[in-house]
Structure formats: C-alpha cells, structure tokens
N, C-alpha and C. Protein backbone atom coordinates (compact mmCIF):
# COMPACT_ATOMS: atom_id res chain seq x y z
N UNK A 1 96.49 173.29 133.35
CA UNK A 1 96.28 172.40 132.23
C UNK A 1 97.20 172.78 131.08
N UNK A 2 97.57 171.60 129.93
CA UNK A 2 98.85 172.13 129.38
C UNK A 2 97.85 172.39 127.96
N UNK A 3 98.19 173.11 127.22
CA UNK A 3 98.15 173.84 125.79
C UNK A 3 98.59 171.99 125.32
N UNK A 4 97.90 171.53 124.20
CA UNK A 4 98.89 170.69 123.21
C UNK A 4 97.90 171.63 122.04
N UNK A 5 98.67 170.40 121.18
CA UNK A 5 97.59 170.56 119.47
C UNK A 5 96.88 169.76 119.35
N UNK A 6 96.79 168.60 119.71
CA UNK A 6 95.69 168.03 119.25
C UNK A 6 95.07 167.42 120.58
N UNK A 7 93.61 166.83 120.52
CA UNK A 7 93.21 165.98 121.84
C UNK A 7 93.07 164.78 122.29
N UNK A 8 93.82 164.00 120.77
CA UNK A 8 94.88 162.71 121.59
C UNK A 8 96.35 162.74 121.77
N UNK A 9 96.27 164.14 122.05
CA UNK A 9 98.03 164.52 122.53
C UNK A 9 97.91 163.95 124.10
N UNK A 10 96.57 163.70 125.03
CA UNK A 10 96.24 163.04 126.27
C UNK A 10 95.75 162.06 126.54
N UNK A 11 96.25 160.97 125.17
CA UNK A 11 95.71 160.16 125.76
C UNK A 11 97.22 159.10 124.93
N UNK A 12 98.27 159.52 125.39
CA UNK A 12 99.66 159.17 124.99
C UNK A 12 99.84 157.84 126.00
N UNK A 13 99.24 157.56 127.50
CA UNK A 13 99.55 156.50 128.35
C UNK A 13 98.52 155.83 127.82
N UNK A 14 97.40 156.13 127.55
CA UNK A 14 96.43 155.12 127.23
C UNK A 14 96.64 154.54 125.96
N UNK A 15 96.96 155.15 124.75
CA UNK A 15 97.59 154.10 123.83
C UNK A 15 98.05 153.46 124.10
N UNK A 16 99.61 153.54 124.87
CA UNK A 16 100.41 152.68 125.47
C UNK A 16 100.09 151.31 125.86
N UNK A 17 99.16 151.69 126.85
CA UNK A 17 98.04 150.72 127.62
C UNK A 17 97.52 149.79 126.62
N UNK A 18 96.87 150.27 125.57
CA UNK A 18 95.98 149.93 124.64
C UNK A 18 96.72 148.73 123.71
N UNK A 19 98.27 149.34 123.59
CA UNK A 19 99.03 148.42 122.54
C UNK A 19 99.45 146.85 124.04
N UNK A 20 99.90 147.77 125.03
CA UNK A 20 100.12 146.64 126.22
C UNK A 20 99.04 144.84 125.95
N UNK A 21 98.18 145.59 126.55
CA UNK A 21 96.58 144.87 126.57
C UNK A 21 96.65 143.52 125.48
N UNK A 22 96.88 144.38 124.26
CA UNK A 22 95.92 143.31 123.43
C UNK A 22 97.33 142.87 121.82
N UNK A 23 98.44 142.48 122.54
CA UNK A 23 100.05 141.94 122.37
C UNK A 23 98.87 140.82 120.93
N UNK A 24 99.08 141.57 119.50
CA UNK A 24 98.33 140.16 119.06
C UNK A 24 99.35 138.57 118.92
N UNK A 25 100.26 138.95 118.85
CA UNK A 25 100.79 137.45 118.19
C UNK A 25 100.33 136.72 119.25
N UNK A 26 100.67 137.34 120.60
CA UNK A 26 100.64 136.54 122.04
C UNK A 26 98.78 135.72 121.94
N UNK A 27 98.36 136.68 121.65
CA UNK A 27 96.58 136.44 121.52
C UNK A 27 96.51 135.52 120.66
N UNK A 28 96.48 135.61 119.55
CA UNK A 28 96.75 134.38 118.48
C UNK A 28 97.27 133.22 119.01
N UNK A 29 97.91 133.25 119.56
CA UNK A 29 99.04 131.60 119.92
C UNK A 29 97.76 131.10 121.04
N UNK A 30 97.24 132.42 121.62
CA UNK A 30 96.45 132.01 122.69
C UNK A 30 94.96 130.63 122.49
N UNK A 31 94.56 132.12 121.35
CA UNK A 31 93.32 131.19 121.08
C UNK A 31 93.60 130.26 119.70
N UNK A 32 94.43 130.27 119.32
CA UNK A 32 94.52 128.62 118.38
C UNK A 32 95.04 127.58 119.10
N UNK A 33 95.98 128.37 120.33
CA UNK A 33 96.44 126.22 120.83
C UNK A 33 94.99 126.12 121.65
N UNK A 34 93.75 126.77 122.18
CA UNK A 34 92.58 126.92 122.92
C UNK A 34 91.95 126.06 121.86
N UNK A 35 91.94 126.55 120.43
CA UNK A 35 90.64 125.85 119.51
C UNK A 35 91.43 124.06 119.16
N UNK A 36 92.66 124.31 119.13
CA UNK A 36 93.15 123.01 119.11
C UNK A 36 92.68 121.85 120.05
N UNK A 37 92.70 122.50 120.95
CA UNK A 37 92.10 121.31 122.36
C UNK A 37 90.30 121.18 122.00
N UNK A 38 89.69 121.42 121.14
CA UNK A 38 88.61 121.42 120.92
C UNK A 38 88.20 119.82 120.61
N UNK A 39 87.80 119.07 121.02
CA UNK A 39 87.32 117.69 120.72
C UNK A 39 85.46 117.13 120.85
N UNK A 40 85.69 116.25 120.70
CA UNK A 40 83.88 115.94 120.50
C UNK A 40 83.66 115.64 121.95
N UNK A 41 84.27 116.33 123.18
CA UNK A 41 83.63 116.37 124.38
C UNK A 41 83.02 117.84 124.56
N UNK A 42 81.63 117.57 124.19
CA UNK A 42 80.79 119.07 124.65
C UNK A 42 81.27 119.53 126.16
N UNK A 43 81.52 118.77 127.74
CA UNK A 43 81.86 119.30 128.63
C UNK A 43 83.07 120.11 128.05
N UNK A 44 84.18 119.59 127.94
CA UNK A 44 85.32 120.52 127.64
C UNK A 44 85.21 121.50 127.06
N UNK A 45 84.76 121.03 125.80
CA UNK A 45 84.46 122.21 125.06
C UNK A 45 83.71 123.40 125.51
N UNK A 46 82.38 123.43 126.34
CA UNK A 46 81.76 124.18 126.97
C UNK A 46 82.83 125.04 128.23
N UNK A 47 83.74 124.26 128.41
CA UNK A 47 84.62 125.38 129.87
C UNK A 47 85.48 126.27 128.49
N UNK A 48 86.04 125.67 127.64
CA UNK A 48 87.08 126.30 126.67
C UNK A 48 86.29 127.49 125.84
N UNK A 49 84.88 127.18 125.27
CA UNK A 49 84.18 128.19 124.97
C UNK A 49 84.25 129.58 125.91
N UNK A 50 83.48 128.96 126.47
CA UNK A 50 83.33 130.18 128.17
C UNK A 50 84.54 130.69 128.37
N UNK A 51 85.69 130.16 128.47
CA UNK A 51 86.50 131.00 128.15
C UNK A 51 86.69 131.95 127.35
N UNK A 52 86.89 131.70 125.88
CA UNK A 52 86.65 132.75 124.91
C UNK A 52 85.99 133.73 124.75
N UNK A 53 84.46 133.18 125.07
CA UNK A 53 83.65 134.39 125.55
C UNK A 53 83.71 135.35 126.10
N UNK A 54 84.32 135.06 127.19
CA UNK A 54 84.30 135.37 128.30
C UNK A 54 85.67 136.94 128.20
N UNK A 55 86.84 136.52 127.28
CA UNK A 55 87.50 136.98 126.72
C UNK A 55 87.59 138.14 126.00
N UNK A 56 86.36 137.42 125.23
CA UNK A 56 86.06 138.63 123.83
C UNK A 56 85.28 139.65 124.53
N UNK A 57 84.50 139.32 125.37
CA UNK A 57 83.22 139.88 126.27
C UNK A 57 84.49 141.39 126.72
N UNK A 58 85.40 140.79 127.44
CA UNK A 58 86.25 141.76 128.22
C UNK A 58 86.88 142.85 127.21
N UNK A 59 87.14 142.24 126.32
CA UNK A 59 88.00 143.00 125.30
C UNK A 59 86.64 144.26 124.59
N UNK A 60 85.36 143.53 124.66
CA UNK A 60 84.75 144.70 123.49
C UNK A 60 84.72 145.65 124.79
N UNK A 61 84.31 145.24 126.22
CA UNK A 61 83.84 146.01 127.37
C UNK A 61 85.23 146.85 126.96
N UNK A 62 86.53 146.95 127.31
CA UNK A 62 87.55 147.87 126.88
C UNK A 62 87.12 148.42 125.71
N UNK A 63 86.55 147.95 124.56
CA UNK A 63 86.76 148.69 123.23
C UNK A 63 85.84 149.92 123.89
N UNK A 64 84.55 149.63 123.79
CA UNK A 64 83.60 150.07 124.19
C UNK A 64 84.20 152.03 125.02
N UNK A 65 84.48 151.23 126.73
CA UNK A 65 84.88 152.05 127.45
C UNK A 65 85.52 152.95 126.53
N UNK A 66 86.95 152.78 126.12
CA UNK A 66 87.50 153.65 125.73
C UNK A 66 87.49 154.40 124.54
N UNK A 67 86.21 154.09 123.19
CA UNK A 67 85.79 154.48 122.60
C UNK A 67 85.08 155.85 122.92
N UNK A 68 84.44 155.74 124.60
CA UNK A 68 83.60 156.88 124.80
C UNK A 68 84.53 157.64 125.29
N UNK A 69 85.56 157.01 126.11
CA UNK A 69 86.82 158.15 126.71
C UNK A 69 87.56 158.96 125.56
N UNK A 70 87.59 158.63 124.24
CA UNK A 70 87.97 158.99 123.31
C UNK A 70 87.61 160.36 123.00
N UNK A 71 86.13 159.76 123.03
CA UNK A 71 85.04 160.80 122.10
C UNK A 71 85.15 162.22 123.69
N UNK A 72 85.14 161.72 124.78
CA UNK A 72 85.16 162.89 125.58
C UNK A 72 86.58 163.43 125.91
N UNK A 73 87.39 162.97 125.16
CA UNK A 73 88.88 163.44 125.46
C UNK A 73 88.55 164.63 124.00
N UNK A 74 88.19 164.37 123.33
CA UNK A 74 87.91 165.10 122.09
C UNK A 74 87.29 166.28 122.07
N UNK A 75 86.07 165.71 122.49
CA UNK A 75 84.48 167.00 123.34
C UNK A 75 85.80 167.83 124.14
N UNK A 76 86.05 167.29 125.05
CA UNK A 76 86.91 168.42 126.01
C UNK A 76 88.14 169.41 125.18
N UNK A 77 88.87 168.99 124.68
CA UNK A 77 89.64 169.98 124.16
C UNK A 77 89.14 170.28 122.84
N UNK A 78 87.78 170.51 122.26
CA UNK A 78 87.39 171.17 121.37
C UNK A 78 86.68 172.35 122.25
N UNK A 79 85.86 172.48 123.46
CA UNK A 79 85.35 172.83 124.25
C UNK A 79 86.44 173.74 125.11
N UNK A 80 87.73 173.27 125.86
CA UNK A 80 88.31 174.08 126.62
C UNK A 80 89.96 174.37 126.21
N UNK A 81 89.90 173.48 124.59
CA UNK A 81 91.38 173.88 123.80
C UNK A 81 92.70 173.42 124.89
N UNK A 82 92.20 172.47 125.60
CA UNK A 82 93.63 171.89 126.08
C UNK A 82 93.22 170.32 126.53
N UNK A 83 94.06 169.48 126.82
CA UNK A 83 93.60 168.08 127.11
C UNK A 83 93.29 167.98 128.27
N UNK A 84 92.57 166.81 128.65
CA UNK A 84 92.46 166.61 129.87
C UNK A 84 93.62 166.19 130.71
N UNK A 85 93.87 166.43 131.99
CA UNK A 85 95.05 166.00 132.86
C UNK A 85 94.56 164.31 132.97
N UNK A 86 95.63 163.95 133.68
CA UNK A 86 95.72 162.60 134.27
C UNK A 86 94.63 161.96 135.47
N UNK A 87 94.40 163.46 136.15
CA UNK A 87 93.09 162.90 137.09
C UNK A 87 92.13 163.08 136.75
N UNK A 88 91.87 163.95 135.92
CA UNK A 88 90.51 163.97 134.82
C UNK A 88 90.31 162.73 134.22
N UNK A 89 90.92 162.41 133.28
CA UNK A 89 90.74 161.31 132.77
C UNK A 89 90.76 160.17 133.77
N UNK A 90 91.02 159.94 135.19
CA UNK A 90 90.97 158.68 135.73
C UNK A 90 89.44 158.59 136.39
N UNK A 91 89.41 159.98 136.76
CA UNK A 91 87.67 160.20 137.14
C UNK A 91 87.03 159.87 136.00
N UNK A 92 87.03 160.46 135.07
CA UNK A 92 85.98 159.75 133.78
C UNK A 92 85.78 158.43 133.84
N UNK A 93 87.29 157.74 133.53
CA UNK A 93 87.08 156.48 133.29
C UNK A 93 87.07 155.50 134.39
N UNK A 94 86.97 156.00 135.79
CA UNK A 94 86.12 155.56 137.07
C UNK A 94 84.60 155.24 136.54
N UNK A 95 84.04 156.76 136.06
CA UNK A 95 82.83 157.02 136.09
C UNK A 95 82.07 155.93 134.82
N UNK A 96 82.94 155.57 133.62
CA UNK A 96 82.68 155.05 132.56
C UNK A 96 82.23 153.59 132.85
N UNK A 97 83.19 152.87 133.99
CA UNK A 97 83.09 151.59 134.14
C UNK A 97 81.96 151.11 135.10
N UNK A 98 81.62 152.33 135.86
CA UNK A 98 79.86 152.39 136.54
C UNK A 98 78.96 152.00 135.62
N UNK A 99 79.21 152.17 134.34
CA UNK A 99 77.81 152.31 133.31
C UNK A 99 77.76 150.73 132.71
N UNK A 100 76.62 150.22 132.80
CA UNK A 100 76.61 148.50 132.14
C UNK A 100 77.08 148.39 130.87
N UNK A 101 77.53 147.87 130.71
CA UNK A 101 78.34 146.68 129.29
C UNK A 101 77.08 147.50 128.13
N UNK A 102 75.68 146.83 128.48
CA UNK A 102 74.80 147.53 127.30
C UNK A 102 74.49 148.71 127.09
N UNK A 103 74.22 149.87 128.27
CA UNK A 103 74.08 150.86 128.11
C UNK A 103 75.33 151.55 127.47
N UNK A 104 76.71 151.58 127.67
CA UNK A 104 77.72 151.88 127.03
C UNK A 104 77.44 151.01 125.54
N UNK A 105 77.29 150.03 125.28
CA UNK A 105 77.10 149.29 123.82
C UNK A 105 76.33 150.49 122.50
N UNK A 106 75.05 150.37 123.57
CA UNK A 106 74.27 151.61 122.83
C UNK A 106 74.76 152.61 122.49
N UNK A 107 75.75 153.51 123.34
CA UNK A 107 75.96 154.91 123.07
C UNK A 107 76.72 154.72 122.22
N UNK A 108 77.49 153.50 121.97
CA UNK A 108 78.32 153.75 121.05
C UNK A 108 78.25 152.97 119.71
N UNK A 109 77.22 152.41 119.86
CA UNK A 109 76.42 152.14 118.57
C UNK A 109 75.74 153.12 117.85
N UNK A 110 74.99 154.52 118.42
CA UNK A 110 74.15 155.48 118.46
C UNK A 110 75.64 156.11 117.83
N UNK A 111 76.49 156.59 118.12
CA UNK A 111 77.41 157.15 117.45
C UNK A 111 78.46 156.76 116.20
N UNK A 112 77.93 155.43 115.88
CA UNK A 112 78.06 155.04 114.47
C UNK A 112 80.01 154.48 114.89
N UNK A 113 80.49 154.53 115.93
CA UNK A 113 81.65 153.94 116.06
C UNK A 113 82.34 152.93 115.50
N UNK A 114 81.20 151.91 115.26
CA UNK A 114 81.62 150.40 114.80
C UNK A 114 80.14 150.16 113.84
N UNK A 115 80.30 149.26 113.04
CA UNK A 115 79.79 149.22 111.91
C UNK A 115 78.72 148.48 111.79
N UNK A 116 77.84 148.17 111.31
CA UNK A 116 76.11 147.25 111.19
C UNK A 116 76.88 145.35 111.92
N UNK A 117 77.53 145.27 111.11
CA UNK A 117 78.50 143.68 111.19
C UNK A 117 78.80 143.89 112.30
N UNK A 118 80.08 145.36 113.13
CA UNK A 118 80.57 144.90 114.15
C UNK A 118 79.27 144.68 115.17
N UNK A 119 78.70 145.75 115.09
CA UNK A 119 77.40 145.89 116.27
C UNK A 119 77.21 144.57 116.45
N UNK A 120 76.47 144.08 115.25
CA UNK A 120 75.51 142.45 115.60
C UNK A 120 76.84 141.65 116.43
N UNK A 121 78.20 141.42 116.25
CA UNK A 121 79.37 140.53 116.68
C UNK A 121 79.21 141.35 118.10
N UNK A 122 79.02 142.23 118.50
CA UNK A 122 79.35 142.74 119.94
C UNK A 122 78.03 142.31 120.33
N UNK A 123 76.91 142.34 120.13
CA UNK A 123 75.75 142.14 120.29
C UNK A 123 75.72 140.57 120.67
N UNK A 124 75.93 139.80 120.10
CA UNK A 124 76.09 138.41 119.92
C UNK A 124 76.63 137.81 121.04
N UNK A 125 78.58 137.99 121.45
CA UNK A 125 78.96 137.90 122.07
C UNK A 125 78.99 138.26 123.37
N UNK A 126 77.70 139.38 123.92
CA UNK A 126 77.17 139.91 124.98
C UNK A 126 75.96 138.69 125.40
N UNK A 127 75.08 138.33 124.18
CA UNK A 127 74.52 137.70 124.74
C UNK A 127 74.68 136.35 125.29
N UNK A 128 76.23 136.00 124.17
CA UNK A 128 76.67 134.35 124.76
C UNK A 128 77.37 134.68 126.20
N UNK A 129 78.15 135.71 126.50
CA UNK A 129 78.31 135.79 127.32
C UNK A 129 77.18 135.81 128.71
N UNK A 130 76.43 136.55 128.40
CA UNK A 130 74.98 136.76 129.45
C UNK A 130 74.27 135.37 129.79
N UNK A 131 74.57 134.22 128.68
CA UNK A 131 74.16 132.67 129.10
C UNK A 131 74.75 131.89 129.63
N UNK A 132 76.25 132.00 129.27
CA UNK A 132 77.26 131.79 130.78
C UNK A 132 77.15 132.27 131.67
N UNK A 133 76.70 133.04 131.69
CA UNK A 133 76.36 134.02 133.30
C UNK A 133 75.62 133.82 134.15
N UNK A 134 74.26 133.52 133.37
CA UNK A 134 73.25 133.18 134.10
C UNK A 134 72.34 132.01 133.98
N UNK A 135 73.18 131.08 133.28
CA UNK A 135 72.64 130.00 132.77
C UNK A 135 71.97 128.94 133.85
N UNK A 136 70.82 127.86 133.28
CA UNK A 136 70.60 127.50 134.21
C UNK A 136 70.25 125.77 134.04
N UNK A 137 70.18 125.99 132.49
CA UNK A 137 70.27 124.96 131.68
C UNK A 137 71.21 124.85 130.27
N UNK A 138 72.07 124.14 129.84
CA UNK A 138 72.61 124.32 128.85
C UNK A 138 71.65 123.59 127.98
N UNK A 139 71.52 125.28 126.76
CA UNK A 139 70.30 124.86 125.78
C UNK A 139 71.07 125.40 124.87
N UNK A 140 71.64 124.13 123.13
CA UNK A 140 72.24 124.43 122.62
C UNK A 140 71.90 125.62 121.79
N UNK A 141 70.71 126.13 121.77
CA UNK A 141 69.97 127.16 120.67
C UNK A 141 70.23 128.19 121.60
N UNK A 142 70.84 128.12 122.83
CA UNK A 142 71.39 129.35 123.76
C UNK A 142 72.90 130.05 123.42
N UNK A 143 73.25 128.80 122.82
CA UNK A 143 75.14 128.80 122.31
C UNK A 143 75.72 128.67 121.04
N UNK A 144 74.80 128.99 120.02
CA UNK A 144 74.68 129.00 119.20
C UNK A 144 75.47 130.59 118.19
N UNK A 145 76.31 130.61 117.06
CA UNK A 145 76.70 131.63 116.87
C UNK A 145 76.38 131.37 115.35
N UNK A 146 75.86 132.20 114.34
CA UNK A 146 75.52 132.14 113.29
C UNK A 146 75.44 130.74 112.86
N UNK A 147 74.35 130.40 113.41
CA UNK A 147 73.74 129.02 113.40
C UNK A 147 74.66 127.89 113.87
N UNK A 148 75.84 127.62 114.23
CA UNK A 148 76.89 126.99 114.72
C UNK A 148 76.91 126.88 116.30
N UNK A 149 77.52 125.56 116.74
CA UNK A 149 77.47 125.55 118.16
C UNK A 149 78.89 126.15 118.34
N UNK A 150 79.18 126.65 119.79
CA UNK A 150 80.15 127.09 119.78
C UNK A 150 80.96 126.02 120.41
N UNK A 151 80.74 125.30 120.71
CA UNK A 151 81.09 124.13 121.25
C UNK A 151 81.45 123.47 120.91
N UNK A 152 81.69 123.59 119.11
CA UNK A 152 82.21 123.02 117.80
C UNK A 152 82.99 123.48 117.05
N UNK A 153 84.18 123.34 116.89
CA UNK A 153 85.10 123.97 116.35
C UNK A 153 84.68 125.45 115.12
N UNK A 154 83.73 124.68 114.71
CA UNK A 154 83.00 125.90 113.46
C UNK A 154 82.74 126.62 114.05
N UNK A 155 81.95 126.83 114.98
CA UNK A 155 81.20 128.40 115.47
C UNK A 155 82.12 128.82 116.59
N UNK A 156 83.11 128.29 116.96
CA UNK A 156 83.74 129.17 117.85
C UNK A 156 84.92 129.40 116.94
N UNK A 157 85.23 129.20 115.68
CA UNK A 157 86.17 129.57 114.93
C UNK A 157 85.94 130.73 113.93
N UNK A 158 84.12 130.43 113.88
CA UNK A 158 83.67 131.88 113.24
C UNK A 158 83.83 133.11 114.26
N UNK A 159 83.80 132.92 115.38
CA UNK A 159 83.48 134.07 116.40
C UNK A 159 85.25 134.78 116.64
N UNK A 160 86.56 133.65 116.73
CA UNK A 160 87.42 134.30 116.73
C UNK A 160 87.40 134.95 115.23
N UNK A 161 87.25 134.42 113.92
CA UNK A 161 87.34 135.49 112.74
C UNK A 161 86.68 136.79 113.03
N UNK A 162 85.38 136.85 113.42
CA UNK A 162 84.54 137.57 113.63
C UNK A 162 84.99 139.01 114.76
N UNK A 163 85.70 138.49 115.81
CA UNK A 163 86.45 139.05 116.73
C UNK A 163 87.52 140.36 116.05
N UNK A 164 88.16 139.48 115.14
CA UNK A 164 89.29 140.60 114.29
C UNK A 164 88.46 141.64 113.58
N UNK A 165 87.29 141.36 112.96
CA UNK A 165 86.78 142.16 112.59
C UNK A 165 86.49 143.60 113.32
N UNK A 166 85.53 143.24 114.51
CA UNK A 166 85.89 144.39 115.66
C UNK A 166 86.80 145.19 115.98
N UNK A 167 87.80 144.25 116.34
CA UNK A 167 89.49 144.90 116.63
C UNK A 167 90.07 145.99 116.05
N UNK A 168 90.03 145.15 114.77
CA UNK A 168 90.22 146.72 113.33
C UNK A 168 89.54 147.75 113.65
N UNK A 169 88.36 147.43 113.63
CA UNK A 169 87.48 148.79 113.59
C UNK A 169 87.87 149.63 114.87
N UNK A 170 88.21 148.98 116.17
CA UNK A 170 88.34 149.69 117.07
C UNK A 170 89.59 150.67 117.05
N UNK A 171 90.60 149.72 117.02
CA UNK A 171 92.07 150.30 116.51
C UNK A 171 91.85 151.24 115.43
N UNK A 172 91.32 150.95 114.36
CA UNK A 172 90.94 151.98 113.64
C UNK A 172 90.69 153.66 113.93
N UNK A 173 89.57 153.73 114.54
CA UNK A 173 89.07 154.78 115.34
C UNK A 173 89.65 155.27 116.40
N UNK A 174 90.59 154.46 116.87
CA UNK A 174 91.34 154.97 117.87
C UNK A 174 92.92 155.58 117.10
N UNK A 175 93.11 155.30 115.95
CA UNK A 175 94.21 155.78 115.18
C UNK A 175 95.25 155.09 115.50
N UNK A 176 95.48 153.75 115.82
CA UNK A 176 96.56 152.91 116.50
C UNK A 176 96.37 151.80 114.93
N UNK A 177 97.70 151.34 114.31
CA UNK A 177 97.36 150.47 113.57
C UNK A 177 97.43 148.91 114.02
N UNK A 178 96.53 148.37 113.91
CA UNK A 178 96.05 146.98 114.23
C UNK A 178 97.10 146.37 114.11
C-alpha cells in the first residue's frame, strides 16, 4: 500500500469519473430541450417526466454511493495512514451498491452530508421515482412535487431547480467545484 498525504490522494480516478458522469452544460441542454417538449398532453408528459425522474433518481443513487465511499476512503487512511488500493476500493464499492437506495439515503442523512432541504429533494424524488416503479394507477396526488404536477411544466421545473441544489452540496463535500 502506498504512503500519500492525504485520503483523497485515492480517490484521483474517481473524481475523474465523477467530473466524466455529470458534463453539466451537456445536462442542461439535456433537460431544457426535455422541458421544452412539455405540452398539455399528460401522456407525453408522463413518459418525459419518468424520464427525469428516473435520472435524478440515478444521479442522487451515485451521490449517495459515493458519499459513503468517501467517508470510508477517509475512516481508512485515518485508521491505517495510507489509502486504499484500487481493489479495495472496487470491493467496497461492489459492496456499497448491494445496499438499497434508502438504506444508503439514511446513513447519509444520519451523517449530516446534505442538508434539511437537500434530504426532503432526495426524499421526494425517491418517492416519485418508487411510483413509476410500481405504479398501478396514475394518481395525480402520487406525482405531485411541492404541490405541482410534474407533468406540468411548473413542478417538473421546480424539481430540475431543486436538483442543482443537491449537486452543489454533493460536489461540495466531495471538494470538486460544481
């Protein structure tokens, strides 16, 4: 194992990764020509939502994950004063993506990671996601985002604002600037 100084001196590919992933201008262009196609057809609108969701859903599941890979890249070289190798860290974050979307949510809510606001927005978007999932009736008080349908330009335009909010915070904590 190598000596560094600090214990995100190992996690130099995963930044990388991290800046790869989430290209914002590319994201932006993404979801505004998406909200553009937004019209007074609830079908459409309902596949274009679900998309987004579906989106943001993936992106906090990454924040999430690698928030805790963080915190144990940290634990470890405060603990054994060197970073973790490359197969260490791929076993962890094998082991990380075993754990459900909520149970990871929690731990890293419990560790104060992201903030009262972000929580409820990750919270939120877990559950719109969880009604696409398992939906069985579309019930608009199911799709609903701070009182807004999402299915309506307003509430799925609050949820991308709402989205950046997260982002920051994550990038934040991860020491990468947004």
């Amino acid at each position: 194992m190598t000596n560094n100084s600090s214990p995100k001196a190992g996690l130099g590919n995963l930044n990388v990764l991290i800046g790869q992933a989430f290209i914002e201008k590319e994201q932006d262009a993404y979801w505004e020509n998406l909200i553009k196609l937004f019209t007074k057809d609830k079908h459409k609108n309902f596949i274009r939502a679900r998309s987004i969701i579906l989106d943001f859903h993936l992106a906090f599941d990454f924040f999430l994950s690698r928030a805790i890979l963080q915190l144990c890249v940290s634990g470890a070289y405060l603990i054994k004063l060197s970073v973790l190798e490359e197969k260490e860290l791929s076993r962890l974050s094998e082991s990380l993506s075993k754990i459900e979307f909520g149970k990871r949510m929690q731990v890293v809510f419990n560790l104060g990671i992201f903030s009262p606001d972000s929580q409820t927005i990750i919270s939120k978007v877990n559950e719109l996601r969880n009604g696409f999932a398992h939906i069985k009736k579309v019930n608009d008080a199911t799709f609903n985002y701070k009182g807004k349908s999402i299915f309506e330009l307003e509430g799925i335009s609050e949820i991308i604002k709402d989205y950046d909010k997260v982002h920051n915070e994550f990038f934040n904590f991860m020491g990468i600037k947004p």
